[in-house]
C-alpha atoms as a PDB file:
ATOM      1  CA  UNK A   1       0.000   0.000   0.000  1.00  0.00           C
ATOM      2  CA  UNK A   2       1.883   3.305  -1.396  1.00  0.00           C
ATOM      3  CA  UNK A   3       1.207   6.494   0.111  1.00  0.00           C
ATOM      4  CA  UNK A   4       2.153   9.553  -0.203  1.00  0.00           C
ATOM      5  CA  UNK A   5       2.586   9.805   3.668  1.00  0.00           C
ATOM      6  CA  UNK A   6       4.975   6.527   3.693  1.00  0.00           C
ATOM      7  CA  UNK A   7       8.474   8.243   3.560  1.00  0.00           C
ATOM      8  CA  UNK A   8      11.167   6.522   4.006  1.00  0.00           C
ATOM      9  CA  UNK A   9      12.634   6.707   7.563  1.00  0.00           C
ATOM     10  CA  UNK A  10      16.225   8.865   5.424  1.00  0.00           C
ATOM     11  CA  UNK A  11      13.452  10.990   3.940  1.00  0.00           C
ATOM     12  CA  UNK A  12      11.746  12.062   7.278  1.00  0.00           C
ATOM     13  CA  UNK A  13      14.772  12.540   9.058  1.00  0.00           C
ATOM     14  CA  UNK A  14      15.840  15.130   6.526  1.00  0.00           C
ATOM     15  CA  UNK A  15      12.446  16.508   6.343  1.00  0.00           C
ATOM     16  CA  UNK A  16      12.341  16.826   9.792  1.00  0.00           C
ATOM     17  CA  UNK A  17      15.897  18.415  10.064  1.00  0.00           C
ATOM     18  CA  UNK A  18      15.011  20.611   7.627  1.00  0.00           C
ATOM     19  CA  UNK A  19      12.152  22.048   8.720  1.00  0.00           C
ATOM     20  CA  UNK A  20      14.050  22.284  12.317  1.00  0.00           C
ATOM     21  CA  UNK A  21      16.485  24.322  10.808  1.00  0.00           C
ATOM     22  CA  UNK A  22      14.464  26.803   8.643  1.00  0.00           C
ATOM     23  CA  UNK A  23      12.499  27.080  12.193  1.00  0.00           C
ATOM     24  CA  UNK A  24      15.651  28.125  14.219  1.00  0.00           C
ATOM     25  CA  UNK A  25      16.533  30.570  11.228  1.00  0.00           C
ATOM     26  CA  UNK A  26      13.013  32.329  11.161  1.00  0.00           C
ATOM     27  CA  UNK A  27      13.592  32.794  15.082  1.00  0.00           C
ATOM     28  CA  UNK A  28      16.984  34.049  15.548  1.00  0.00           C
ATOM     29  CA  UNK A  29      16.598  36.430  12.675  1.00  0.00           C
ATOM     30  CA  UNK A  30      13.749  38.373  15.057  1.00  0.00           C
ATOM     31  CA  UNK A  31      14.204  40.691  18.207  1.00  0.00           C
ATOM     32  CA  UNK A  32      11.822  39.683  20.841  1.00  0.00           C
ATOM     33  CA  UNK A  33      11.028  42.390  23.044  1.00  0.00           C
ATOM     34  CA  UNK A  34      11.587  41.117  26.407  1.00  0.00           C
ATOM     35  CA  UNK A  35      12.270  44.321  28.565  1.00  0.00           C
ATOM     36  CA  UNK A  36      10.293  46.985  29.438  1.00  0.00           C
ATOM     37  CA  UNK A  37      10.841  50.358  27.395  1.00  0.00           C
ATOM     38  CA  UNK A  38      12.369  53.526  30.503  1.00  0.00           C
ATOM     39  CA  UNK A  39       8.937  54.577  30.274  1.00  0.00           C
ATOM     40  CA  UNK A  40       7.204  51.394  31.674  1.00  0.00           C
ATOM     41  CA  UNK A  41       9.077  52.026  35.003  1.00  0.00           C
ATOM     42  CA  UNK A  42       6.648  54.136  37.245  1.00  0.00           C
ATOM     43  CA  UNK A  43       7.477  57.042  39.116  1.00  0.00           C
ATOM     44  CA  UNK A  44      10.942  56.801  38.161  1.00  0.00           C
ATOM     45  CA  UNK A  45      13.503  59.675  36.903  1.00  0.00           C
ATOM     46  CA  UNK A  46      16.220  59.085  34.446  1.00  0.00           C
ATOM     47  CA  UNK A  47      18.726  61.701  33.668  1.00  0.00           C
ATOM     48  CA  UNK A  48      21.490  62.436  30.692  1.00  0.00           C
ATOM     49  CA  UNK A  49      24.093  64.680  31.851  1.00  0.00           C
ATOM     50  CA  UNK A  50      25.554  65.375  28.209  1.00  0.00           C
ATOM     51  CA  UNK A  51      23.397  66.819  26.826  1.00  0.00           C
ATOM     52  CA  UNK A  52      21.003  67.657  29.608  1.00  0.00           C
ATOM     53  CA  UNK A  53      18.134  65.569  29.500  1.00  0.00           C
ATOM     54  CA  UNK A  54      15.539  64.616  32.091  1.00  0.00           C
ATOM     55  CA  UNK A  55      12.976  61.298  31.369  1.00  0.00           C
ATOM     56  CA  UNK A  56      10.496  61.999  34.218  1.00  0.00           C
ATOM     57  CA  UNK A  57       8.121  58.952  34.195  1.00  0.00           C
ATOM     58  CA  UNK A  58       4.467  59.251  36.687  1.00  0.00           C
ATOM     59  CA  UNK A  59       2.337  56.759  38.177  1.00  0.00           C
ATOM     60  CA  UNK A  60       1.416  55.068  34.936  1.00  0.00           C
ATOM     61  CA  UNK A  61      -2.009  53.722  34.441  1.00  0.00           C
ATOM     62  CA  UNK A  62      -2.810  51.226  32.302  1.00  0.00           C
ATOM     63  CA  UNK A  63      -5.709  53.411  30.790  1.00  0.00           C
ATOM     64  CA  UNK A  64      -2.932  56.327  30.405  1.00  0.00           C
ATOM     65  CA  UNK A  65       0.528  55.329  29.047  1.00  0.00           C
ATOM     66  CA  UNK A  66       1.287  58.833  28.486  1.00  0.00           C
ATOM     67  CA  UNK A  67       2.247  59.718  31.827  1.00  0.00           C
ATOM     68  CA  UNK A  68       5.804  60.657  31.436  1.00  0.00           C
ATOM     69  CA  UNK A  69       7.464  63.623  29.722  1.00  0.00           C
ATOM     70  CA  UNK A  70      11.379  64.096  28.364  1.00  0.00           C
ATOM     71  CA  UNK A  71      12.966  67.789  28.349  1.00  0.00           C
ATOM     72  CA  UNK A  72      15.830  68.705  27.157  1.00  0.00           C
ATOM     73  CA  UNK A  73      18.133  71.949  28.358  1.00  0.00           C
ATOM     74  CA  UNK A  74      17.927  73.776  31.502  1.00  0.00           C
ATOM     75  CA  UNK A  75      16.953  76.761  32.782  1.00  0.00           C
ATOM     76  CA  UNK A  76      15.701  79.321  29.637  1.00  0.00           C
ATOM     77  CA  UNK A  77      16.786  76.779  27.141  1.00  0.00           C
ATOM     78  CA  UNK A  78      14.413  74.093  28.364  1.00  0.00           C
ATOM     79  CA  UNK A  79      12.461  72.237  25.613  1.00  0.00           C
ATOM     80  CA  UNK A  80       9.601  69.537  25.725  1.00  0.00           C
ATOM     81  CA  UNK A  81      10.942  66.570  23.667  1.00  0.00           C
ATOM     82  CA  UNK A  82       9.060  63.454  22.829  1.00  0.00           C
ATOM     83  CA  UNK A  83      10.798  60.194  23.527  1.00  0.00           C
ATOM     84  CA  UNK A  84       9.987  56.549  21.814  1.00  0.00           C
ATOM     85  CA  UNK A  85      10.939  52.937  21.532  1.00  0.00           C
ATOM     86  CA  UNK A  86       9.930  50.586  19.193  1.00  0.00           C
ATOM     87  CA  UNK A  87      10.709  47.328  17.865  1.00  0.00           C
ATOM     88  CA  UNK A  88      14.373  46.365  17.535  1.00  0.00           C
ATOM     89  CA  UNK A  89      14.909  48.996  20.434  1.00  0.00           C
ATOM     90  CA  UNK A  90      14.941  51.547  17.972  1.00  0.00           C
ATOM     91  CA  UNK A  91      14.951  54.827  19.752  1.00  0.00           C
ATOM     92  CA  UNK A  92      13.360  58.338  18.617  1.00  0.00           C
ATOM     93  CA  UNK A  93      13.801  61.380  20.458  1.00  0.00           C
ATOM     94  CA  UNK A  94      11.885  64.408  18.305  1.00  0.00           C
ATOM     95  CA  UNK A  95      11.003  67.893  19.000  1.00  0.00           C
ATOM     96  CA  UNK A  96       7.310  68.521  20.236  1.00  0.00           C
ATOM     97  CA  UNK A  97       7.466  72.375  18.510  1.00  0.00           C
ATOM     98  CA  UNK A  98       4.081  72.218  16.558  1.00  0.00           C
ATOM     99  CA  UNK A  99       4.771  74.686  13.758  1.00  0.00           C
ATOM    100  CA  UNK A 100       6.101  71.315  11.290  1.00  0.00           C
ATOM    101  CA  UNK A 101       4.316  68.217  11.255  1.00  0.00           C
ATOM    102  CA  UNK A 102       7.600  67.088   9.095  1.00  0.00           C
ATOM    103  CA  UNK A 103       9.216  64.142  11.198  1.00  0.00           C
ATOM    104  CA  UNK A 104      12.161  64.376   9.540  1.00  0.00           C
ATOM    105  CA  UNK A 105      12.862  68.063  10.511  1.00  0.00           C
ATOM    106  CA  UNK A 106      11.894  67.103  14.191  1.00  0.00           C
ATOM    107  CA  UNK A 107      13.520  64.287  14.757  1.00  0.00           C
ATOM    108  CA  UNK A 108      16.938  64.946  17.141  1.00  0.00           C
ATOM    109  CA  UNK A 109      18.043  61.725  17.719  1.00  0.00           C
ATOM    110  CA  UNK A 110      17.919  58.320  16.009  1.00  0.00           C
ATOM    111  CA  UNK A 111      19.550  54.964  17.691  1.00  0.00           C
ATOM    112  CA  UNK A 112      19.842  52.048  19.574  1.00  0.00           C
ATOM    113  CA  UNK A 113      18.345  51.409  23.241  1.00  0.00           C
ATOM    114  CA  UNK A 114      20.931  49.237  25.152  1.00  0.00           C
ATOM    115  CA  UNK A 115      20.475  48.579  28.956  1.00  0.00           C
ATOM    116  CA  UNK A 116      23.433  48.729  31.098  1.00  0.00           C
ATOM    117  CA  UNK A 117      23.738  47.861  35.174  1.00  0.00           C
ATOM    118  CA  UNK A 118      20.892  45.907  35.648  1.00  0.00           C
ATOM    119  CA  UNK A 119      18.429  48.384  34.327  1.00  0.00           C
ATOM    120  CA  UNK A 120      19.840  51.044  36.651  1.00  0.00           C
ATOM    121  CA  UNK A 121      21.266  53.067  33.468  1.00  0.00           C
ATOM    122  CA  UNK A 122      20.444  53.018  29.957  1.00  0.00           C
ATOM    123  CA  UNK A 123      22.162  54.018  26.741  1.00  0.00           C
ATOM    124  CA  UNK A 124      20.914  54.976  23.487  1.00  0.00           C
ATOM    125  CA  UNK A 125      23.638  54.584  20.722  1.00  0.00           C
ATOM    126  CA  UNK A 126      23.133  57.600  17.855  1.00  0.00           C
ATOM    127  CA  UNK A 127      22.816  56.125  14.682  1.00  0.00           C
ATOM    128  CA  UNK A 128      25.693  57.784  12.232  1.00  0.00           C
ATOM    129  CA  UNK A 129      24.009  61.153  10.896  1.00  0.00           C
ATOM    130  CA  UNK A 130      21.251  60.997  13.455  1.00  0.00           C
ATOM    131  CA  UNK A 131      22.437  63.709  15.966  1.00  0.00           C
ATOM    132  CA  UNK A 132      20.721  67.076  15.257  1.00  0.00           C
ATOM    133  CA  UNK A 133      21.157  67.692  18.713  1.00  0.00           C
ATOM    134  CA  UNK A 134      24.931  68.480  18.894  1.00  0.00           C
ATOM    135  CA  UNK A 135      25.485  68.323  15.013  1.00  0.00           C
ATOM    136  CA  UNK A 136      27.020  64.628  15.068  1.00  0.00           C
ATOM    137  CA  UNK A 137      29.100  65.386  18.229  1.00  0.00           C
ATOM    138  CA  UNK A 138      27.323  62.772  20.316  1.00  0.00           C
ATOM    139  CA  UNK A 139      27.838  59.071  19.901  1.00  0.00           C
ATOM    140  CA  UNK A 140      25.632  57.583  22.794  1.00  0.00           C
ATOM    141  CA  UNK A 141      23.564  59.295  25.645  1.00  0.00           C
ATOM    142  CA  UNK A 142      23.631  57.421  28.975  1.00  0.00           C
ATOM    143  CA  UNK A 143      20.885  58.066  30.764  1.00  0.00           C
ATOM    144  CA  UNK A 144      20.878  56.666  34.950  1.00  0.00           C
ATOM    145  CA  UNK A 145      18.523  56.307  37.234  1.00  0.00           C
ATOM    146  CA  UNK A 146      17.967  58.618  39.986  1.00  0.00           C
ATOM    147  CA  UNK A 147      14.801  58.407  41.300  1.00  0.00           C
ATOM    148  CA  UNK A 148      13.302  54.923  41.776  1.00  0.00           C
ATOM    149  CA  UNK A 149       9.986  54.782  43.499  1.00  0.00           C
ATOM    150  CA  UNK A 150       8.586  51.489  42.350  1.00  0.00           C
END
């Protein structure tokens, strides 16, 4: 009795091993987002000391995942920034000035999220040409924790 389903025991173990392998492929190509983005910690404060930048995170609520805001400057020079992660830890910081809805002429900042000392600090590595900010003079920006209320 032939079938197409009778392989030979050769055939299935390739078959098998094959389909194993494209498998492990597919999943170590992707970037599984297993940590929480600086903005998921509550009633934290993380701060950049070159350039000045403060990531002041509220009690978040899960109705309200807006509750945090990122400036950047001091004093007169302070600016409201908007701050994102998204897949890949891709990182956006972009200006919040309302008079362009261009993103490309408000984004500051384009790079990589990284977490460093047991998510106590994080660093965000600037993509090459993605520092409007300082005009290419920044590489990274570490920001640390120094308020942790959670």
């Amino acid at each position: 009795m032939d079938s197409i389903f009778m392989i030979s025991k050769t055939k299935r173990k390739l078959l098998v091993g094959t389909i194993f392998l494209c498998v492990v492929l597919l999943l170590t190509g992707c970037e599984p987002w297993f940590f929480k983005k600086p903005y998921e910690y509550p009633n934290t404060i993380w701060v950049c000391d070159d350039p000045h930048m403060v990531l002041e995170v509220g009690n978040l609520l899960v109705e309200n995942m807006d509750d945090y805001q990122m400036t950047l400057g001091e004093g007169d020079t302070t600016q409201k920034v908007s701050f994102g992660v998204g897949p890949g830890s891709r990182t956006i910081i972009m200006s919040c000035d309302p008079s362009t809805e261009d993103i490309g002429e408000r984004t500051l900042i384009m790079g990589r999220l990284e977490w460093k000392r047991g998510h106590k600090e994080f660093v965000i590595q600037i993509t090459e040409g993605k520092d409007r900010i300082g005009n290419g003079k920044y590489k990274e920006l570490v920001f640390r924790l120094v308020t942790d209320e959670h």
